[in-house]
Every structure is written in structure tokens, then in C-alpha cells.
C-alpha atoms as a PDB file:
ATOM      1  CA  UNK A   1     -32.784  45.287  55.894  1.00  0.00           C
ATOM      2  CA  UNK A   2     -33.769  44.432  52.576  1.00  0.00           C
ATOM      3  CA  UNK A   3     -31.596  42.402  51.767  1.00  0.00           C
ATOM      4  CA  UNK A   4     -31.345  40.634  55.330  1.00  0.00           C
ATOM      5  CA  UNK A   5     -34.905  39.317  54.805  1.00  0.00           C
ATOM      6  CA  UNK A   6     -33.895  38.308  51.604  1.00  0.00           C
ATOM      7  CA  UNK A   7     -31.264  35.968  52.465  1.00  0.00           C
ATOM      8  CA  UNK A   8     -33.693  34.433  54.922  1.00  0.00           C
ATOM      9  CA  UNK A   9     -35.967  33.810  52.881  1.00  0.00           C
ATOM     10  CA  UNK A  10     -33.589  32.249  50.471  1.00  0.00           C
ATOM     11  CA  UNK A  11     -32.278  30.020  53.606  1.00  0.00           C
ATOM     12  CA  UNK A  12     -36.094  28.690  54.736  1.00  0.00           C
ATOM     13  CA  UNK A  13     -35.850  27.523  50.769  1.00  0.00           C
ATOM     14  CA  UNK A  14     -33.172  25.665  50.713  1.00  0.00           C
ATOM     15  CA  UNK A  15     -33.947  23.960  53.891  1.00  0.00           C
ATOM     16  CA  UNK A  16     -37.395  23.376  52.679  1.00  0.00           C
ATOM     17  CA  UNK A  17     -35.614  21.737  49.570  1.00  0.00           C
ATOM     18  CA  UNK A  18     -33.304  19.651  51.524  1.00  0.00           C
ATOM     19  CA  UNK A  19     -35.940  18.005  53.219  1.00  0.00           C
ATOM     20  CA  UNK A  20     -36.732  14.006  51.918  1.00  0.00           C
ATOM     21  CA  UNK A  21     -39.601  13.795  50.104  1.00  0.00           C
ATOM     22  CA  UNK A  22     -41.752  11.403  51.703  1.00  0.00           C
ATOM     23  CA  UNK A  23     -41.733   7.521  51.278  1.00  0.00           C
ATOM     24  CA  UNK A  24     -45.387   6.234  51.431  1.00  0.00           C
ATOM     25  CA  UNK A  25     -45.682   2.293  53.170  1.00  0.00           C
ATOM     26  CA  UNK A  26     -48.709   0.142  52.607  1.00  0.00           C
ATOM     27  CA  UNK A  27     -49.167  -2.583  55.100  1.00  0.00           C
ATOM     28  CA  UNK A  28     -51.871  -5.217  56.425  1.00  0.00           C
ATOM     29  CA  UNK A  29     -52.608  -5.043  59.899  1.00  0.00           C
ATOM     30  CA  UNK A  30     -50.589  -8.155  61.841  1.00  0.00           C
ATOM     31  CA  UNK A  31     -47.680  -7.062  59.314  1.00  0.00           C
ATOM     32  CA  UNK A  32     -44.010  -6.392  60.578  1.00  0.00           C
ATOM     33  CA  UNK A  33     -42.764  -2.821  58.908  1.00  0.00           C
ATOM     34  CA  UNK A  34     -39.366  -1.915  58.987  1.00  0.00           C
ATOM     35  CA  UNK A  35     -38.185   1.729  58.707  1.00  0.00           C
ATOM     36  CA  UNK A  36     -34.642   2.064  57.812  1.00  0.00           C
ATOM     37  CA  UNK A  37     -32.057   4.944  57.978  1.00  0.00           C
ATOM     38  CA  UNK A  38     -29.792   6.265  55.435  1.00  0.00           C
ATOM     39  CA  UNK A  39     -26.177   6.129  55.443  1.00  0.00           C
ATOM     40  CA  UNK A  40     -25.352   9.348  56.415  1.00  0.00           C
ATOM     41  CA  UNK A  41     -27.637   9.361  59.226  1.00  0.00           C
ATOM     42  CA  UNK A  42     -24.616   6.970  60.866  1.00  0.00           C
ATOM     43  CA  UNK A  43     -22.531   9.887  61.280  1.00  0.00           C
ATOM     44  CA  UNK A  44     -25.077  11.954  63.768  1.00  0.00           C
ATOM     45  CA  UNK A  45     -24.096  12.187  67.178  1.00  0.00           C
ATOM     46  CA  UNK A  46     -27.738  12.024  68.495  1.00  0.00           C
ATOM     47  CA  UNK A  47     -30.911  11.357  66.189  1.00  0.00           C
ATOM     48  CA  UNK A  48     -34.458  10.411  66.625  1.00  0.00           C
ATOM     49  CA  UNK A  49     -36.523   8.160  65.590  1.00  0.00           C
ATOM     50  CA  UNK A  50     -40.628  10.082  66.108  1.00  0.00           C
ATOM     51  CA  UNK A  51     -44.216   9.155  65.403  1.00  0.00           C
ATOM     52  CA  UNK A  52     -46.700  12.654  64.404  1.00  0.00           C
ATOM     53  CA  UNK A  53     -50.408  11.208  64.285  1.00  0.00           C
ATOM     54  CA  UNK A  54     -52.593  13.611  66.329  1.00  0.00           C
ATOM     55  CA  UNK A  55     -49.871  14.112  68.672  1.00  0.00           C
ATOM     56  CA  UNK A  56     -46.096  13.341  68.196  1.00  0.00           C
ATOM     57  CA  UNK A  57     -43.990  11.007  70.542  1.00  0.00           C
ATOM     58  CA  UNK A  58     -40.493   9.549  70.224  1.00  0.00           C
ATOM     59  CA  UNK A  59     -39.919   5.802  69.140  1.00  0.00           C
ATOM     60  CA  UNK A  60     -35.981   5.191  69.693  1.00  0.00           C
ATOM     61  CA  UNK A  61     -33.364   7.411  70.365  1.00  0.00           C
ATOM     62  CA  UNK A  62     -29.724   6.444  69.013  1.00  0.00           C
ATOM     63  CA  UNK A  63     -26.844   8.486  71.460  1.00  0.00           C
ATOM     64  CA  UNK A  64     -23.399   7.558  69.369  1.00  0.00           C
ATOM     65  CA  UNK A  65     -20.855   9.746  71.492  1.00  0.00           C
ATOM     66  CA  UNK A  66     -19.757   9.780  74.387  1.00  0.00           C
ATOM     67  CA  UNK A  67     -20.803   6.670  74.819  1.00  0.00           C
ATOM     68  CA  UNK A  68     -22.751   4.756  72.652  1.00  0.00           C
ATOM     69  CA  UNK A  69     -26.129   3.646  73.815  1.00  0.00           C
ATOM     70  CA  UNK A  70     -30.045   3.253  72.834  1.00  0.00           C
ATOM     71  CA  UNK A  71     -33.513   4.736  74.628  1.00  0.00           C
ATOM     72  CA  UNK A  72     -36.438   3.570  73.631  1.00  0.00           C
ATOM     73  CA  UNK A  73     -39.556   4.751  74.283  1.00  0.00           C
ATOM     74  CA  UNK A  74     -41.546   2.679  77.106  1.00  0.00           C
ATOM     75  CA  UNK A  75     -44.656   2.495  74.637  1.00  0.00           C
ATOM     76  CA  UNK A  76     -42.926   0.805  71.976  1.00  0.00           C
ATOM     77  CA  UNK A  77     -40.683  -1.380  74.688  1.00  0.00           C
ATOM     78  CA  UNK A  78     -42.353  -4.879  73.787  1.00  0.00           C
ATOM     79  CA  UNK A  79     -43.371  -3.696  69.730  1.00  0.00           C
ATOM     80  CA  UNK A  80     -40.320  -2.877  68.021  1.00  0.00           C
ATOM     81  CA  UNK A  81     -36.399  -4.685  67.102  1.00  0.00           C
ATOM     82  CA  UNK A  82     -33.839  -2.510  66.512  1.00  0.00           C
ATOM     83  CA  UNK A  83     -30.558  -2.284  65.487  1.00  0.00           C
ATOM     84  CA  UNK A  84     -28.527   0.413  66.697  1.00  0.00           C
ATOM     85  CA  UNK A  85     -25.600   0.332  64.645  1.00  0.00           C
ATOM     86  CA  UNK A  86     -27.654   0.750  61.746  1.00  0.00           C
ATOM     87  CA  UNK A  87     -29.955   3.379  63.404  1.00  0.00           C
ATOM     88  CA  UNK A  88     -33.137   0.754  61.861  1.00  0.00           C
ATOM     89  CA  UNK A  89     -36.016  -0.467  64.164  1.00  0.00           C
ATOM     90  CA  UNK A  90     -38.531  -2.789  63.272  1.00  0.00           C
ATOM     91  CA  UNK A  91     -42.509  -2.071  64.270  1.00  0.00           C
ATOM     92  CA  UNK A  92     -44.199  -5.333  65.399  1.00  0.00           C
ATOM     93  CA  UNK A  93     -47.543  -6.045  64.436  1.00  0.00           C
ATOM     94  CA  UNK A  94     -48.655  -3.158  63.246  1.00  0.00           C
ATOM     95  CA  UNK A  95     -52.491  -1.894  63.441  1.00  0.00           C
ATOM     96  CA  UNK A  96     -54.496   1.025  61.969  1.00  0.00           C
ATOM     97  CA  UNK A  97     -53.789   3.281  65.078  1.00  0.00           C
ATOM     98  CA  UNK A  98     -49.944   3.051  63.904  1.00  0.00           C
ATOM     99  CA  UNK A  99     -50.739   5.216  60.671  1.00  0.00           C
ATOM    100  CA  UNK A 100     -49.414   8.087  60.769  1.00  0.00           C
ATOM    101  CA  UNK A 101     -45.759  10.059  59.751  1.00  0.00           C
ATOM    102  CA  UNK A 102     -42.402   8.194  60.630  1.00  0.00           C
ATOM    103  CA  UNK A 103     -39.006  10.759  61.024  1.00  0.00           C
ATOM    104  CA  UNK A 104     -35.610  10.296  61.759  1.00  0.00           C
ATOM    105  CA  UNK A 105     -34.681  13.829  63.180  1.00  0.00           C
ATOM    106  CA  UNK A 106     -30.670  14.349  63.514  1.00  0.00           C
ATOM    107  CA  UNK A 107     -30.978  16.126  67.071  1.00  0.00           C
ATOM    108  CA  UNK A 108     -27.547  18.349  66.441  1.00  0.00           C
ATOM    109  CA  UNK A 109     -28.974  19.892  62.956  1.00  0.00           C
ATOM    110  CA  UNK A 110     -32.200  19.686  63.776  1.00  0.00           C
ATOM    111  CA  UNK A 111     -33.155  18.282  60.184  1.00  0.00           C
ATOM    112  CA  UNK A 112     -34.926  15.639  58.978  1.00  0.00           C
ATOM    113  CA  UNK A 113     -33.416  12.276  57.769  1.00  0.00           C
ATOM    114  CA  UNK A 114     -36.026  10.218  56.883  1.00  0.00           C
ATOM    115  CA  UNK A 115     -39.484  10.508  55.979  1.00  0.00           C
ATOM    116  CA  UNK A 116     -42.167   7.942  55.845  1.00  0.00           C
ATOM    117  CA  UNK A 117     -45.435   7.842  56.003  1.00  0.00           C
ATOM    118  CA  UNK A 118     -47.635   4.404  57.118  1.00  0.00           C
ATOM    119  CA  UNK A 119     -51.088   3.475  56.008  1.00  0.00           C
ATOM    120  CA  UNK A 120     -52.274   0.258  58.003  1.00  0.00           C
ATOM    121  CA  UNK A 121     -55.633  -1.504  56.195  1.00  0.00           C
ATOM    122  CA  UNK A 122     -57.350  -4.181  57.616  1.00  0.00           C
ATOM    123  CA  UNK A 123     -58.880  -6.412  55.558  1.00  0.00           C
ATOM    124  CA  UNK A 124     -62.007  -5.135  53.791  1.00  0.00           C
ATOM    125  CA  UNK A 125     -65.107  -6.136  55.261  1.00  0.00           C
ATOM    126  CA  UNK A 126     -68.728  -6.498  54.528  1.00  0.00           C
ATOM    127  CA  UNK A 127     -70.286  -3.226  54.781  1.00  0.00           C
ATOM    128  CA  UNK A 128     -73.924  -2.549  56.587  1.00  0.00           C
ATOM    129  CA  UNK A 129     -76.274   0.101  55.588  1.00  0.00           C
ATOM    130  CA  UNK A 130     -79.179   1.573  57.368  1.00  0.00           C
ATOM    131  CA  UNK A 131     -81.813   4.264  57.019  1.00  0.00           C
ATOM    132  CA  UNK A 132     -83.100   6.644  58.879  1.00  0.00           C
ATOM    133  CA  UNK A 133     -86.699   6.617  57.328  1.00  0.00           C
ATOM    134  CA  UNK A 134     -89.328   5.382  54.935  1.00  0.00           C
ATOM    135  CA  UNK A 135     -91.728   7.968  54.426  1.00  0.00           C
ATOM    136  CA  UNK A 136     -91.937  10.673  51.363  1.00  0.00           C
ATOM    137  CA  UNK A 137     -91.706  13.723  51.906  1.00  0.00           C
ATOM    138  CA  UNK A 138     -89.049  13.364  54.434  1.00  0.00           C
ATOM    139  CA  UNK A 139     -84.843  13.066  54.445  1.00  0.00           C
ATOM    140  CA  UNK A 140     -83.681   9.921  53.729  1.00  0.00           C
ATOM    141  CA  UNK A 141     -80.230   9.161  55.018  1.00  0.00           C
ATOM    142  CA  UNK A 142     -78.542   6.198  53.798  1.00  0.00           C
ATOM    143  CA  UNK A 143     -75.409   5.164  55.893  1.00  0.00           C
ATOM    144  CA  UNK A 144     -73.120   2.212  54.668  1.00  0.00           C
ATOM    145  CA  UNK A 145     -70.869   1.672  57.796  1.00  0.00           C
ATOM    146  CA  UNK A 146     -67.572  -0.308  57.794  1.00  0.00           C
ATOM    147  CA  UNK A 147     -65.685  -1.371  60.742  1.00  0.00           C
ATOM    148  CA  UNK A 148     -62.303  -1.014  58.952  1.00  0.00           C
ATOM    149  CA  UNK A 149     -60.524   1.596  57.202  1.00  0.00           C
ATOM    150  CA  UNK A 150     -61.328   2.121  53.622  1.00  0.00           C
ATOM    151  CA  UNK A 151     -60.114   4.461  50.950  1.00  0.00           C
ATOM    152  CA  UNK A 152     -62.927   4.903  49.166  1.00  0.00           C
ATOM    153  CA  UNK A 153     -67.001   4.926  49.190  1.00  0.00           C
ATOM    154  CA  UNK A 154     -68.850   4.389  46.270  1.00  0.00           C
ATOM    155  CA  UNK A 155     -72.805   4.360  45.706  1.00  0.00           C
ATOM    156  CA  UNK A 156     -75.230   2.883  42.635  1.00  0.00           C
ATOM    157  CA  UNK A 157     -78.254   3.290  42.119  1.00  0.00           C
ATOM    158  CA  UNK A 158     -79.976   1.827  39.514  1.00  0.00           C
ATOM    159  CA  UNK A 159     -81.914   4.247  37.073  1.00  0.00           C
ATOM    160  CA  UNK A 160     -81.524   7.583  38.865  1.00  0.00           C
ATOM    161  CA  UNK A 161     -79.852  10.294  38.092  1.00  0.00           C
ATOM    162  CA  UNK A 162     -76.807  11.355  39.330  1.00  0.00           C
ATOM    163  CA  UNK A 163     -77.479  15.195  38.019  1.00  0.00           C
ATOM    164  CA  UNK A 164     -80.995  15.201  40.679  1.00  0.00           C
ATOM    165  CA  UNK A 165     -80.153  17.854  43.007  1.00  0.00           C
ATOM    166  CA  UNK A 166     -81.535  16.076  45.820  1.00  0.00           C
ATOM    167  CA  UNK A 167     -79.370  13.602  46.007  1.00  0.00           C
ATOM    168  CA  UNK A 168     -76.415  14.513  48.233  1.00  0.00           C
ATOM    169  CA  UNK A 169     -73.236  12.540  49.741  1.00  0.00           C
ATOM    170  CA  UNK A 170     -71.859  13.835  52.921  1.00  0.00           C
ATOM    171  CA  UNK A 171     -69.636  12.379  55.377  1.00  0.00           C
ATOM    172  CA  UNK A 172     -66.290  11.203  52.775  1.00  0.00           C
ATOM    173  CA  UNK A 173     -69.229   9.712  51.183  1.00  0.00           C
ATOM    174  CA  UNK A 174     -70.468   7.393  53.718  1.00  0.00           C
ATOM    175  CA  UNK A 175     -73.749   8.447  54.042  1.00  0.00           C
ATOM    176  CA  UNK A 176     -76.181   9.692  50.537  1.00  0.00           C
ATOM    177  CA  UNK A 177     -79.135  11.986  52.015  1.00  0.00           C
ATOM    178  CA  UNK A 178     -82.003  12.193  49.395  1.00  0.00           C
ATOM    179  CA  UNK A 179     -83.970  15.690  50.458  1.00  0.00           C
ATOM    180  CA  UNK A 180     -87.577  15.736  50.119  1.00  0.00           C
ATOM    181  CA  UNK A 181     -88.131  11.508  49.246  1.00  0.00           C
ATOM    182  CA  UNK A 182     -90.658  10.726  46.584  1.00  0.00           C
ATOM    183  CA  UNK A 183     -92.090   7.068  45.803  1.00  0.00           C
ATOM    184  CA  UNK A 184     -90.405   7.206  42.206  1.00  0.00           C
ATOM    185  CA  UNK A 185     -86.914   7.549  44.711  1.00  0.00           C
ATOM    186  CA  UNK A 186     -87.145   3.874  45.902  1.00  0.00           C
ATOM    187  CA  UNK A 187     -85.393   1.147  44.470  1.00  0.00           C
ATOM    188  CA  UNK A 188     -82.345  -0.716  45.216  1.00  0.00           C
ATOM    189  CA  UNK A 189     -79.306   1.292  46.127  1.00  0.00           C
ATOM    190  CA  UNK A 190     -75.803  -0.235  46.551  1.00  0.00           C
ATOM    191  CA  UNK A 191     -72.395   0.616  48.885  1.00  0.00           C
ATOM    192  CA  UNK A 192     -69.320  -0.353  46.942  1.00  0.00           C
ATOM    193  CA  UNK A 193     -66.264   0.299  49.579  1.00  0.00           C
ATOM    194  CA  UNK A 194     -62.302  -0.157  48.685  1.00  0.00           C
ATOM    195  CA  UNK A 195     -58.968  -0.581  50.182  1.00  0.00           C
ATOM    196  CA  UNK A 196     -55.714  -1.551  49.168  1.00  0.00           C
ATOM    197  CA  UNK A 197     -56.595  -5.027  50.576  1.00  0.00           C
ATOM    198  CA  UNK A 198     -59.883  -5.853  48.649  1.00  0.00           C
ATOM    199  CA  UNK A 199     -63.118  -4.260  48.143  1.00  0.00           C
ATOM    200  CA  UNK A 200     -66.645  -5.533  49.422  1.00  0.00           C
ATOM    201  CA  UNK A 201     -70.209  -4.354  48.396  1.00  0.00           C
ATOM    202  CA  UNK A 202     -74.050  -4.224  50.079  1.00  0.00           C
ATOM    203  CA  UNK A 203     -77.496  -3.330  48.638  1.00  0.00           C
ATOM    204  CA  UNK A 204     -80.511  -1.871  50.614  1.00  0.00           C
ATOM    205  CA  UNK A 205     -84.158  -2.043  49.409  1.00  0.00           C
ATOM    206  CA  UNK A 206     -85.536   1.475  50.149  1.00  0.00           C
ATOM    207  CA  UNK A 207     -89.577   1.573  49.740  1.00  0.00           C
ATOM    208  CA  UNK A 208     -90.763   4.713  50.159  1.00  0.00           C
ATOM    209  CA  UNK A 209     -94.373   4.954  51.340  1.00  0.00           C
ATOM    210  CA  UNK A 210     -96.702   7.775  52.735  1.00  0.00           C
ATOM    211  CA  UNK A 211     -96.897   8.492  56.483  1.00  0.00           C
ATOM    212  CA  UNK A 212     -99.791   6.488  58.469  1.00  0.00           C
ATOM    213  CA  UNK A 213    -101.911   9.299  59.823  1.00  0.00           C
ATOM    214  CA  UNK A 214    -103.429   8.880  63.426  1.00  0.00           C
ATOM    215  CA  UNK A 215    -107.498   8.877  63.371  1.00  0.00           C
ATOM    216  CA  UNK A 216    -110.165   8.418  60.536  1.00  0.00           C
ATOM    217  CA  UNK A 217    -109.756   9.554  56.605  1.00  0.00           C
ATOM    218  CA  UNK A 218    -111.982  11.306  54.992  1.00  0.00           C
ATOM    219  CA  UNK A 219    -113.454   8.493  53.146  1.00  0.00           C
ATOM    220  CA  UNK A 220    -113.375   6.677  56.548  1.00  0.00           C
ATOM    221  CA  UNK A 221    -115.061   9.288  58.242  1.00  0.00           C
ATOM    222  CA  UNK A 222    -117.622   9.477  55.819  1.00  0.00           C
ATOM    223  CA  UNK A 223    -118.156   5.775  55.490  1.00  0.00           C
ATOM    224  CA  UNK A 224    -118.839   5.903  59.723  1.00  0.00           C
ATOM    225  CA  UNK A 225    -121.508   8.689  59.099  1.00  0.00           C
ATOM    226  CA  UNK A 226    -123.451   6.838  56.394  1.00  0.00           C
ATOM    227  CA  UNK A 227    -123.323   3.550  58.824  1.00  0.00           C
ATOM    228  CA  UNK A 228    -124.750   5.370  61.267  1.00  0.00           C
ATOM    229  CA  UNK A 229    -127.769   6.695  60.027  1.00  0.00           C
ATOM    230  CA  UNK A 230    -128.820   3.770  57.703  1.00  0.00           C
ATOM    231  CA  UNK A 231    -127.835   0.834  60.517  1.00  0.00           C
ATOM    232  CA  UNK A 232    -127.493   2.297  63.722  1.00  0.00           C
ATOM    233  CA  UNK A 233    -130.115   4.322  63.958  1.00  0.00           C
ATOM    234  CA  UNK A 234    -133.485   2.044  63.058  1.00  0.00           C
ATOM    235  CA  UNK A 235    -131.417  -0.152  65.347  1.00  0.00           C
ATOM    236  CA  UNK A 236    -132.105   1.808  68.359  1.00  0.00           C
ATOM    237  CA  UNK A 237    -135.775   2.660  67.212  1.00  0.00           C
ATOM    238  CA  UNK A 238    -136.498  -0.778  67.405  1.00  0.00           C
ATOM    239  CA  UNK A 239    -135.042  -1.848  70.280  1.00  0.00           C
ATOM    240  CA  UNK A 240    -137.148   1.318  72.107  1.00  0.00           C
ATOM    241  CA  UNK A 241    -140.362   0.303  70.561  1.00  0.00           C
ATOM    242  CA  UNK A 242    -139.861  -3.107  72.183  1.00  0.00           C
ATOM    243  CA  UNK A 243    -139.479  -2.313  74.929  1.00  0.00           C
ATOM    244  CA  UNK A 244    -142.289   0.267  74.915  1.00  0.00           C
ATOM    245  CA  UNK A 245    -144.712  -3.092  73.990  1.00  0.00           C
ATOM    246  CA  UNK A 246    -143.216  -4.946  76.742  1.00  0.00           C
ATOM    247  CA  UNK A 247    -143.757  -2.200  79.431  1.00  0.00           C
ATOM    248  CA  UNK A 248    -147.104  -2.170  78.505  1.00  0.00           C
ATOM    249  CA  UNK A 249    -148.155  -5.932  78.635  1.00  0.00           C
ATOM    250  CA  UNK A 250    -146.752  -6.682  81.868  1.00  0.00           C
ATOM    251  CA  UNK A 251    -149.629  -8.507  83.861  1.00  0.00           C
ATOM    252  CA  UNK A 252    -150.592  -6.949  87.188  1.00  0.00           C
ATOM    253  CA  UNK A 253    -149.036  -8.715  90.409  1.00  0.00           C
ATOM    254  CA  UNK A 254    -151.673 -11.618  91.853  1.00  0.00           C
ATOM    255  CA  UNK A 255    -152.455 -11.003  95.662  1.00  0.00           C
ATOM    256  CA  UNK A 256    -152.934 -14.451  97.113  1.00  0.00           C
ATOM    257  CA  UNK A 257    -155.989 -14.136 100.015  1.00  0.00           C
ATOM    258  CA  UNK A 258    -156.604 -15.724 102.374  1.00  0.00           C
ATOM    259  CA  UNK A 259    -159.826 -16.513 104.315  1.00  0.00           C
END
């Protein structure tokens, strides 16, 4: 028994082995890519061309015997050229949704042919960066958002340190969260993002500033009391004493008679 599971083990390996390593493709969105079989993929009775992203899906299918003949896949009925004595197709104006792994499976063997694997970049472009908040005390959450795909996300800042513990990126980078802001934490900070097509960068101006409070300070409330008894208070003692004067002045009413 032993040795049974031995020699399957030994099998999986060799398979494993015989597999192509992968070839990785670059191209620019709008590009043509063509994926191209080996030689001795000419000899296989039925093989495959397939797409794996998040879910798999045949491309072309080359049939050489009985009867020689070509399926493609309705999806890809208006986006690829092929050439079926060559077992080669050609993928038409390709986008960033057509990244992914590229096989040529030999259907009798069930083994792999070919192996590619596409990356599709637009070109870079200019990336935007927001926050979430200006007050201390608070999370700050810097996002630098990019419409296309990127490789990389770098951020600057100028004078702070990179070893302050509350400085955090999250999301492959896209977004740097500063925990508990302080006014010495604003400053200019700058997204530096990267593809194989370019690279592009964007600064924000973060002023940090303390939280407006609803209703009177302190001081304010202070200032209001003081007001009120040096101002507002003789105020309305003379205003009453007037009044007083004039209540008591008022000439009696005149009877007119009449003999």
C-alpha cells in the first residue's frame, strides 16, 4: 500500500513538472494580442483554447479528426481571428476585463499546452484624493482613487515620519488612515500611482483644525454675564424710572361744560 501511494505521488510530480511554466503578456487596452500554440499541440485530436478569471469559459475549440472543424465560443464570435491549422487565435481589442489566465488544454490527455497569463493597463490617469475629515482628534482617511488599473500606490509626505504608528495604509495602499489626527499631522501629502504604461501623481492640503462646538465658550459665556450686569441692567432701571415720572405727570382729562 506503501508503495502504491508512493508511486502516486511520484506521478502528481511529474505531471506537475510537465506543466509550461507560464508566459506573462503586457498589453495596452485597444491592443490586438495573439496567443499562439506550440508545435506539438498540432498533433491533438481535440484541444482547447480557455479563459480562468473569476470563472473559466472556453475561447475556441480545434476538432482535427474525424473531420476537421472549429467552435468558437459565441462570446468571443465578433473579438477574435483564428487560424485553425495552426491552432492560434487572435484577441481583438483587448480591455482590462480580458486579464486573466490563457490555456490550451489537449482534451484527450487532459494536459496543459500552453500557458499565458494577460495583464491589460489602460493608460495611467490623474489620480483624485479625498478625505473623510478635518478635525483632530478624529480618523483621517486619505483615499487617492484611480479609474484605471495600476500596479502600484505610493504616498509622501513631507516631514513625517514613516516609523509614527498612527499612520496606517490599508486597501493595496489606496487609502493612508492617520488614527487620532493632531494639528502638527497637516501638511501636504502626495499619491504617486504606476503602471506599466506611465505613472501620474496628486497632492492634497490636509489642515487639521479643532471641532466647532455648538453654544457659548466659556470665555463667551462669561463675557455675556459681565454685559449683562454692567449694560443691561441700568438699562432697564432707567427705562422703569421713566416711565414711573411719566405716569405721574399725566394731566387730568378736561370736562368741557356746558351751560
Amino acid at each position: 500500500m506503501k508503495i502504491y501511494f508512493f508511486l502516486v505521488f511520484l506521478r502528481a510530480q511529474n505531471l506537475l513538472s510537465e506543466l509550461p511554466d507560464p508566459i506573462k503578456v503586457v498589453a495596452a487596452a485597444g491592443n490586438n494580442v495573439k496567443f499562439t500554440a506550440p508545435k506539438n499541440s498540432l498533433k491533438a485530436r481535440l484541444s482547447t483554447w480557455m479563459f480562468f478569471n473569476h470563472r473559466s469559459s472556453d475561447i475556441i475549440e480545434f476538432v482535427m479528426s474525424p473531420k476537421s472543424r472549429t467552435e468558437v465560443n459565441p462570446m468571443y464570435q465578433n473579438r477574435i481571428l483564428f487560424y485553425s491549422s495552426l491552432h492560434t487565435f487572435v484577441l481583438l481589442d483587448v480591455q482590462e476585463a480580458d486579464s486573466g489566465v490563457y490555456k490550451l488544454i489537449d482534451r484527450d490527455h487532459n494536459t496543459t499546452l500552453v500557458h499565458e497569463v494577460l495583464d491589460v493597463f489602460s493608460p495611467i490617469a490623474f489620480p483624485r484624493i479625498s478625505s473623510n475629515s478635518s478635525e483632530v482628534n478624529t480618523v483621517i482617511a486619505l483615499t487617492c482613487f484611480v479609474p484605471v488599473k495600476v500596479l502600484s500606490t505610493t504616498w509622501l509626505a513631507v516631514g513625517k515620519s514613516t516609523l509614527d504608528e498612527r499612520y496606517k495604509l490599508i486597501d493595496n495602499n489606496k487609502t493612508l488612515v492617520i488614527d487620532r489626527a493632531q494639528e502638527t499631522d497637516s501638511g501636504t501629502y502626495t499619491c504617486l500611482v504606476k503602471n506599466p504604461l506611465g505613472e501620474a501623481t496628486n497632492s492634497y492640503q490636509l489642515t487639521l483644525k479643532l471641532p466647532i462646538r455648538s453654544g457659548l465658550s466659556r470665555p463667551g459665556l462669561i463675557i455675556s454675564v459681565v454685559f449683562g450686569i454692567v449694560f443691561a441692567t441700568p438699562l432697564t432701571l432707567v427705562i422703569g424710572y421713566v416711565l414711573v415720572r411719566y405716569r405721574c405727570h399725566v394731566p387730568p382729562a378736561v370736562t368741557r361744560i356746558h351751560q
